[in-house]
PDB file of N, CA and C in Angstrom:
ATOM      1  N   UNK A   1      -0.364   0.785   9.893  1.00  0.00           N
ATOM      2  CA  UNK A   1      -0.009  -0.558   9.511  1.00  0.00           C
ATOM      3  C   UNK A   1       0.902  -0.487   8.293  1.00  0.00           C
ATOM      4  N   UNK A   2       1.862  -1.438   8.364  1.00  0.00           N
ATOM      5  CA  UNK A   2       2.776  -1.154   6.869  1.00  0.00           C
ATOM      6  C   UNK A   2       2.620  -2.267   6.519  1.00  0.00           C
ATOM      7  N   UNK A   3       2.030  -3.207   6.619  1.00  0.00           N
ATOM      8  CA  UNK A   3       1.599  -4.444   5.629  1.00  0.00           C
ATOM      9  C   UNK A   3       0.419  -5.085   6.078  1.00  0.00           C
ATOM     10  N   UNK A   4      -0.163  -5.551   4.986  1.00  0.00           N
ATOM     11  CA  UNK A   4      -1.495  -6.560   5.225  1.00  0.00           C
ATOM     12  C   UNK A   4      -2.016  -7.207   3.933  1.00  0.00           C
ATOM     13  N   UNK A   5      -3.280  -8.148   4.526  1.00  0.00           N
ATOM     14  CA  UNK A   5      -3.466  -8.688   2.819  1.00  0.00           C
ATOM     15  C   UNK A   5      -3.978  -8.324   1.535  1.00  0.00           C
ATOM     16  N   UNK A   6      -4.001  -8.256   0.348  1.00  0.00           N
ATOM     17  CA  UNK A   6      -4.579  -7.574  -0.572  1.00  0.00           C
ATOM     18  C   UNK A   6      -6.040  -7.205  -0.744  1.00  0.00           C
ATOM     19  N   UNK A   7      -6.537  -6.213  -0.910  1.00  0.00           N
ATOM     20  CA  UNK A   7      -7.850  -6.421  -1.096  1.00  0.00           C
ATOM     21  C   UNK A   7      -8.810  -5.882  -2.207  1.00  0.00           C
ATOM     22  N   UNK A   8     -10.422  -6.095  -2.116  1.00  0.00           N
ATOM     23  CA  UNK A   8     -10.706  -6.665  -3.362  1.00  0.00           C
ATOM     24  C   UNK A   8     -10.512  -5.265  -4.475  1.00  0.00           C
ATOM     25  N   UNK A   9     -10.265  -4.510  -4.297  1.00  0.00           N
ATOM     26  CA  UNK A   9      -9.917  -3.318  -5.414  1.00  0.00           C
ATOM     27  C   UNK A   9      -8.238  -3.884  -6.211  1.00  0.00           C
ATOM     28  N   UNK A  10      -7.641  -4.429  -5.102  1.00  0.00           N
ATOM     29  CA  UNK A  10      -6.491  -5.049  -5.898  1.00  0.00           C
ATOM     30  C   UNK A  10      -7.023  -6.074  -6.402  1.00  0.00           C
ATOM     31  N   UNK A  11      -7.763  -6.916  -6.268  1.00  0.00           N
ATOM     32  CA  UNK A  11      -7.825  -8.440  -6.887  1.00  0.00           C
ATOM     33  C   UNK A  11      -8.526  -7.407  -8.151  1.00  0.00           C
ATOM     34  N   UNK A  12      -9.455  -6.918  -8.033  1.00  0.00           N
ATOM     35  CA  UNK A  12     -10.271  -6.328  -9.326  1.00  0.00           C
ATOM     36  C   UNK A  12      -8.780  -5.722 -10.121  1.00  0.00           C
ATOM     37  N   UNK A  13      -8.275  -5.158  -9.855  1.00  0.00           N
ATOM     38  CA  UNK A  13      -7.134  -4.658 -10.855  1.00  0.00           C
ATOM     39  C   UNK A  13      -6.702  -5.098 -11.484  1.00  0.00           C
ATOM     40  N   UNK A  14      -6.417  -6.738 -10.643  1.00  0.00           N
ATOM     41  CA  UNK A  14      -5.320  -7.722 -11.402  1.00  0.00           C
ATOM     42  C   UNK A  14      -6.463  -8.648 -12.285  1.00  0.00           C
ATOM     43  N   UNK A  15      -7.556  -8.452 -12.331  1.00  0.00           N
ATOM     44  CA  UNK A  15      -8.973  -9.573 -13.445  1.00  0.00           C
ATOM     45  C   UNK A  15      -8.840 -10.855 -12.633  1.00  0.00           C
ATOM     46  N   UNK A  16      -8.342 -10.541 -11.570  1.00  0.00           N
ATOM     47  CA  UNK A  16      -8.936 -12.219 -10.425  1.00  0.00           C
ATOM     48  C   UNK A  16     -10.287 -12.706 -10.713  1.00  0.00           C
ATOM     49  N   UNK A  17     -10.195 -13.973 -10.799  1.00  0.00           N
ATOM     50  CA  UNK A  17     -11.621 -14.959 -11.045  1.00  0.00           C
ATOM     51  C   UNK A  17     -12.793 -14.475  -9.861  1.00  0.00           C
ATOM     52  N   UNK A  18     -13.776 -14.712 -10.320  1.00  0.00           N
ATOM     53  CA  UNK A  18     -14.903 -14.413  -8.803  1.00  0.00           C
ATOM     54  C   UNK A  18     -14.022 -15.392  -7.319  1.00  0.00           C
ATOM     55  N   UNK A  19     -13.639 -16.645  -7.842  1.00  0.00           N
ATOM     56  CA  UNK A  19     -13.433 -17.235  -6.587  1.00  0.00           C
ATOM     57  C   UNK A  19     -12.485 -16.643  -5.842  1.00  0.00           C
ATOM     58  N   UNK A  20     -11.435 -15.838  -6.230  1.00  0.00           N
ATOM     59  CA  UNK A  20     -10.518 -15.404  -6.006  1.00  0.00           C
ATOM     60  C   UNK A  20     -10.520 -14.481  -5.695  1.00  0.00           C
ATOM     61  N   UNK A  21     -11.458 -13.528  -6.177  1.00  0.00           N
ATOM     62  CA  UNK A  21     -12.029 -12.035  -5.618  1.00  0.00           C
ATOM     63  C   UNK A  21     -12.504 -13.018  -4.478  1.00  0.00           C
ATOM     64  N   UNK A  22     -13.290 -13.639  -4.008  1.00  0.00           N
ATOM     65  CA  UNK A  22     -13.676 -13.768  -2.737  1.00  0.00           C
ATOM     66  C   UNK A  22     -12.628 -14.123  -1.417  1.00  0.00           C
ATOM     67  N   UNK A  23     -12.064 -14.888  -2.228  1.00  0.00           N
ATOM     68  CA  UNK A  23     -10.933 -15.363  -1.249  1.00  0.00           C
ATOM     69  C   UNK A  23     -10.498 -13.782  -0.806  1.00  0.00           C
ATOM     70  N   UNK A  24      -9.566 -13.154  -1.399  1.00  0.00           N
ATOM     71  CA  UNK A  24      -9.007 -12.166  -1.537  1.00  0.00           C
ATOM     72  C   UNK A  24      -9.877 -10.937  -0.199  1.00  0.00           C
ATOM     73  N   UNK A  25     -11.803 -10.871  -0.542  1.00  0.00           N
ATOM     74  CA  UNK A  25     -12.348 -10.497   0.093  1.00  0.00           C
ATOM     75  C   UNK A  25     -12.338 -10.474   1.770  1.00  0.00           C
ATOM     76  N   UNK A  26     -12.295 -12.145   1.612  1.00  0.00           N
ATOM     77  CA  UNK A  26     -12.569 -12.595   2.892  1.00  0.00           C
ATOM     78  C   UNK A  26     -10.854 -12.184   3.636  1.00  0.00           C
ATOM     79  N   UNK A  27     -10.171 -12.484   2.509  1.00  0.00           N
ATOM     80  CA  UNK A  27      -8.777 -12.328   3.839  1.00  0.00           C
ATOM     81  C   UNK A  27      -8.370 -10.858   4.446  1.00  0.00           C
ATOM     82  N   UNK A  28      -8.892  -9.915   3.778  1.00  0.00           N
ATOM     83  CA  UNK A  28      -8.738  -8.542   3.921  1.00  0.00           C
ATOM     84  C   UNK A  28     -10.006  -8.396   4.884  1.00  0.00           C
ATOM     85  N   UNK A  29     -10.845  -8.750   4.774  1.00  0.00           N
ATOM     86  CA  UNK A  29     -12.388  -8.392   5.814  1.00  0.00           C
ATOM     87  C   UNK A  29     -11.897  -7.998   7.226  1.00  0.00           C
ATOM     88  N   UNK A  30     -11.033  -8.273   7.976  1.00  0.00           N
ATOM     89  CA  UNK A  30     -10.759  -7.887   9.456  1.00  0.00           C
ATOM     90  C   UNK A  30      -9.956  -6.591   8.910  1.00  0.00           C
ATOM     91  N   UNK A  31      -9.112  -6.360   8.515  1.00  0.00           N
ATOM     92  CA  UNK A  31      -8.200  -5.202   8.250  1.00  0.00           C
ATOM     93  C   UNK A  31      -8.673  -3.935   7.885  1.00  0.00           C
ATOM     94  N   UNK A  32      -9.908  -4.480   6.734  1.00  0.00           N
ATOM     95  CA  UNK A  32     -10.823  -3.174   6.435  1.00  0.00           C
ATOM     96  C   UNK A  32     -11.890  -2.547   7.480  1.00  0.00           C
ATOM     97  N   UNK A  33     -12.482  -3.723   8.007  1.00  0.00           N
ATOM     98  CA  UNK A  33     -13.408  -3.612   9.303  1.00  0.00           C
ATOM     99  C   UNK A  33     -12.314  -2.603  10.332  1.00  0.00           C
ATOM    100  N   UNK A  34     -11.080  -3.018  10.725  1.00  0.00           N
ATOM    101  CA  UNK A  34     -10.841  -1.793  11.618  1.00  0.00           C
ATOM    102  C   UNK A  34     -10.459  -0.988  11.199  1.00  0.00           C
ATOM    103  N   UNK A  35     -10.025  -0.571   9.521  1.00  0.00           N
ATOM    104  CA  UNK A  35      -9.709   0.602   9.037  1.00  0.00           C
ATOM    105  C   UNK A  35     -11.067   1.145   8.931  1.00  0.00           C
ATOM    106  N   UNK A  36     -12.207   0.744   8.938  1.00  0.00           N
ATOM    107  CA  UNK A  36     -13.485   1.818   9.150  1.00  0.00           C
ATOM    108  C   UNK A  36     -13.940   2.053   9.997  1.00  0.00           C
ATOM    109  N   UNK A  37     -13.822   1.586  11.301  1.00  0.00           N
ATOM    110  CA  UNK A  37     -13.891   1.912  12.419  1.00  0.00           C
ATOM    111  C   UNK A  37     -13.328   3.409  12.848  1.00  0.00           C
ATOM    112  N   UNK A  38     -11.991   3.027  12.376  1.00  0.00           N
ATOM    113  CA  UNK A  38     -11.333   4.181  12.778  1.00  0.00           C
ATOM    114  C   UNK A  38     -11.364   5.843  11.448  1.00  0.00           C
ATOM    115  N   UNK A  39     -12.402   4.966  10.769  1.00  0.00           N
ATOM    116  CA  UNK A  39     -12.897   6.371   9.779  1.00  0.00           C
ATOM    117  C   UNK A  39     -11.441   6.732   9.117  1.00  0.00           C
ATOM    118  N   UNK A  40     -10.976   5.508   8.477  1.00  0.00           N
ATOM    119  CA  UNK A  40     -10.119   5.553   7.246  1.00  0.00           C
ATOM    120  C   UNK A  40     -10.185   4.472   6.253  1.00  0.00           C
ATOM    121  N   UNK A  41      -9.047   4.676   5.640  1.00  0.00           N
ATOM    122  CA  UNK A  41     -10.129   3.517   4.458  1.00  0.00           C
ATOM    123  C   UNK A  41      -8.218   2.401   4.132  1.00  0.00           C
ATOM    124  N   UNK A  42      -8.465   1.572   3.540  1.00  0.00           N
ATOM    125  CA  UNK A  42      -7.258   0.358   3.998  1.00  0.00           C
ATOM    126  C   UNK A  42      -7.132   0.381   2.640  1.00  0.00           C
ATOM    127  N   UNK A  43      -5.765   0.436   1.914  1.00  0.00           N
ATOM    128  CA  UNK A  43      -5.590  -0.578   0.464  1.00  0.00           C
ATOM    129  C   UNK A  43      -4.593  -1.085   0.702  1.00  0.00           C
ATOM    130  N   UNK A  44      -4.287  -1.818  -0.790  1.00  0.00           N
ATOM    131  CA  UNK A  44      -3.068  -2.598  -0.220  1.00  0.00           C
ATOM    132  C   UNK A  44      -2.042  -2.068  -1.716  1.00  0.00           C
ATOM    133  N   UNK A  45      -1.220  -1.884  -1.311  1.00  0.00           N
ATOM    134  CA  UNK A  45       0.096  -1.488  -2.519  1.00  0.00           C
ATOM    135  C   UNK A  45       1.079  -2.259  -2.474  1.00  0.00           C
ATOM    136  N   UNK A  46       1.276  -3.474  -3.877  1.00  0.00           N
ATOM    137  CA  UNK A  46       2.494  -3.542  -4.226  1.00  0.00           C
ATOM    138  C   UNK A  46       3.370  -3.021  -4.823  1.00  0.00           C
ATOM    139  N   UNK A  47       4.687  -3.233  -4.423  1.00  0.00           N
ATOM    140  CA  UNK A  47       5.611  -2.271  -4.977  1.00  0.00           C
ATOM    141  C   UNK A  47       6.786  -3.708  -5.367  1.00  0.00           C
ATOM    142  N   UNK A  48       7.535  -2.888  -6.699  1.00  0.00           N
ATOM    143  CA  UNK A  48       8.348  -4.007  -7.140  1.00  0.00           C
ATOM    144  C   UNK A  48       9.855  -3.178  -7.433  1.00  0.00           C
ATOM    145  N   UNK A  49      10.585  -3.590  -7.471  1.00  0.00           N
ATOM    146  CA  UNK A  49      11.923  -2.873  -7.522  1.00  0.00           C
ATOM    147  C   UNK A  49      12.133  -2.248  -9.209  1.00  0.00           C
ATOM    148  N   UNK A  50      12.454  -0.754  -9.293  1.00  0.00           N
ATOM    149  CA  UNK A  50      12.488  -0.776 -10.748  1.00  0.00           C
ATOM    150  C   UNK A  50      13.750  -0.201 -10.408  1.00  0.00           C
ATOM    151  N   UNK A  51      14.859  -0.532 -11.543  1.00  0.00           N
ATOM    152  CA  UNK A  51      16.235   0.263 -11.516  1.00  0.00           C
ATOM    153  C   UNK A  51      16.264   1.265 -12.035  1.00  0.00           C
ATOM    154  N   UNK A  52      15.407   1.623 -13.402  1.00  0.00           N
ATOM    155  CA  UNK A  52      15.521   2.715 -14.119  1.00  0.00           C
ATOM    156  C   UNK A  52      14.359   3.790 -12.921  1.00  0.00           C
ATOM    157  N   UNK A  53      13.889   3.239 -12.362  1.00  0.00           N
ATOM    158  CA  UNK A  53      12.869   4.488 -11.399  1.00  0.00           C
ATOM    159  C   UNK A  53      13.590   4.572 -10.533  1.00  0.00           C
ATOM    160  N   UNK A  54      14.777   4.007 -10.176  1.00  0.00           N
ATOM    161  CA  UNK A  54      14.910   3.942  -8.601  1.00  0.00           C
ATOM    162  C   UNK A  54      16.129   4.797  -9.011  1.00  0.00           C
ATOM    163  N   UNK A  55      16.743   4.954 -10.079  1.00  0.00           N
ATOM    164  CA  UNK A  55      17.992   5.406 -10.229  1.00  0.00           C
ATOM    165  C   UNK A  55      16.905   6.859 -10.730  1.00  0.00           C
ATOM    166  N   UNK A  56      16.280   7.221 -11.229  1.00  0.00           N
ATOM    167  CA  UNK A  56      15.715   8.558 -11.324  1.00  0.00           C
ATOM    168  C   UNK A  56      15.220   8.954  -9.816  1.00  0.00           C
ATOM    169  N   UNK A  57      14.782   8.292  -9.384  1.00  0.00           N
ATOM    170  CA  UNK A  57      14.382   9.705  -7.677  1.00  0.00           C
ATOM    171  C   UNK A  57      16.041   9.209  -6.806  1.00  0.00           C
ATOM    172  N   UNK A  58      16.748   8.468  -7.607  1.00  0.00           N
ATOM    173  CA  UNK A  58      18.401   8.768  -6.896  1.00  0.00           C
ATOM    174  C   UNK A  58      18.453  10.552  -7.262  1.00  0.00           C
ATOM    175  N   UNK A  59      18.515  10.825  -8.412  1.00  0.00           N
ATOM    176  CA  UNK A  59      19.227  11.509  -8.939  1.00  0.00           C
ATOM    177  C   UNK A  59      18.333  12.877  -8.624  1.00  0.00           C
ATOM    178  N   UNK A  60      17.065  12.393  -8.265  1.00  0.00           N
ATOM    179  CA  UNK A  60      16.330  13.744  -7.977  1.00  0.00           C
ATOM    180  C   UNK A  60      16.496  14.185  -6.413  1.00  0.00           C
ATOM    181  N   UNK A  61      16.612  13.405  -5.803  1.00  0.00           N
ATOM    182  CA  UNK A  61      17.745  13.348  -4.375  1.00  0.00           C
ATOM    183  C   UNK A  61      18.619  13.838  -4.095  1.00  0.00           C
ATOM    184  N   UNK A  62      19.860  13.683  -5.141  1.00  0.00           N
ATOM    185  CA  UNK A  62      20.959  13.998  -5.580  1.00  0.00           C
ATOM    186  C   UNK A  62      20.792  15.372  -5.489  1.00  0.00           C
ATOM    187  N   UNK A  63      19.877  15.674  -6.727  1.00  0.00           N
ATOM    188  CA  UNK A  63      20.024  17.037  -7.142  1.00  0.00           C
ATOM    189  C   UNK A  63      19.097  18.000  -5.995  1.00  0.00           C
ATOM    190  N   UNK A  64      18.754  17.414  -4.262  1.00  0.00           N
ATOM    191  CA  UNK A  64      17.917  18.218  -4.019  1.00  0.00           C
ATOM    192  C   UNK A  64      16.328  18.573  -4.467  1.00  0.00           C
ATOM    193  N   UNK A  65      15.842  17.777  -5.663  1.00  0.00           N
ATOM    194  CA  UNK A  65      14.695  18.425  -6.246  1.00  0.00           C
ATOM    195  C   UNK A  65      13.470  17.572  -5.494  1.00  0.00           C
ATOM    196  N   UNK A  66      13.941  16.498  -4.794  1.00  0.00           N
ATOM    197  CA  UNK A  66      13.592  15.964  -3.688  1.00  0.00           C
ATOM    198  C   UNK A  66      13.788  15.538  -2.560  1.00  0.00           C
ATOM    199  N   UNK A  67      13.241  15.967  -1.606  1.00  0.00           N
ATOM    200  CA  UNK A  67      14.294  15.388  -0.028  1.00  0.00           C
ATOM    201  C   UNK A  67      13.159  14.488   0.639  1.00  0.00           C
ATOM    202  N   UNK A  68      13.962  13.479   1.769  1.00  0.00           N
ATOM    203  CA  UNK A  68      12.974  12.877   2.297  1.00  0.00           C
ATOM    204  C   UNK A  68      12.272  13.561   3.967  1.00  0.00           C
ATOM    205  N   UNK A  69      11.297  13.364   4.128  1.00  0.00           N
ATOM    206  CA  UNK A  69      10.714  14.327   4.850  1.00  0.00           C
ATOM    207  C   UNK A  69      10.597  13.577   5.878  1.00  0.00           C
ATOM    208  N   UNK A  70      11.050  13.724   7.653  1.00  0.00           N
ATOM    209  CA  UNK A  70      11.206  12.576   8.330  1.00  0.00           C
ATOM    210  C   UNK A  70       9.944  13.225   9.576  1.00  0.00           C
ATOM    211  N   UNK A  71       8.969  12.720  10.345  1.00  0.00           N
ATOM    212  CA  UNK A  71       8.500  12.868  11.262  1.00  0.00           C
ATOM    213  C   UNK A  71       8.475  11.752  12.401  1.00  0.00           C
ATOM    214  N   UNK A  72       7.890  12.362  13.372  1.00  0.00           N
ATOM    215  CA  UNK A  72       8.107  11.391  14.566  1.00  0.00           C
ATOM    216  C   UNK A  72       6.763  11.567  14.936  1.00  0.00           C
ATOM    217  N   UNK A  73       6.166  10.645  14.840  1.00  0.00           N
ATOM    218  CA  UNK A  73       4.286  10.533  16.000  1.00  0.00           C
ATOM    219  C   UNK A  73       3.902   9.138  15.866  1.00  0.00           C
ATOM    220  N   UNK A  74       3.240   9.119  16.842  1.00  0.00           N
ATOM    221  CA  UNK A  74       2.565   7.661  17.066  1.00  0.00           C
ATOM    222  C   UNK A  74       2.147   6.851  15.902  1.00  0.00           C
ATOM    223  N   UNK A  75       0.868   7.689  15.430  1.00  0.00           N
ATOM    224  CA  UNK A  75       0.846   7.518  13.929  1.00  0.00           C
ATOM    225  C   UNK A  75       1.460   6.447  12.912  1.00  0.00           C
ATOM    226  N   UNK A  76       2.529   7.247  12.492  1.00  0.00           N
ATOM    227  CA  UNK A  76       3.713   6.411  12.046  1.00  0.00           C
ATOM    228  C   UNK A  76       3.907   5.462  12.501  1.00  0.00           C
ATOM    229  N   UNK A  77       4.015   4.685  13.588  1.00  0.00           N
ATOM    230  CA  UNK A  77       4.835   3.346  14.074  1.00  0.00           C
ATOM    231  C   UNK A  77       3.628   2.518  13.935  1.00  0.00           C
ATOM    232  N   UNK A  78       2.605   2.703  13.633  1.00  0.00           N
ATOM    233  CA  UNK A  78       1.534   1.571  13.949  1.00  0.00           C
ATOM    234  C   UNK A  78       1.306   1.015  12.611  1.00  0.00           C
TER     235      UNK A  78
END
């Protein structure tokens, strides 16, 4: 899955109110339920645009000191 709703380890991060930890709870509850099913575990990551980070793994790119690593499996697309 490459997106879904936040859940409560993120609301705890951000000092969400109890009501809000619940909300938060409840909207993630199906997503986590089949990420344990399938004996993995679900979070949710935001990511925000940084220029000064984004222009450092440019340059580590650049220089080779990182490459991007491409695979193909089922896996991946879901």
């Amino acid at each position: 899955m490459i997106s879904g709703p936040p859940n409560p380890t993120f609301a705890e991060a951000l000092g969400l109110n109890p009501m809000l930890k619940l909300v938060v709870r409840l909207l993630s509850r199906s997503v986590r339920s089949k990420a344990k099913s399938r004996g993995v575990q679900y979070s949710f990551l935001l990511m925000r645009a940084d220029g000064r980070q984004l222009q450092e793994i440019a340059g580590l790119i650049d220089s080779a000191a990182l490459r991007p690593v491409e695979r193909q499996g089922r896996d991946q697309m879901q």
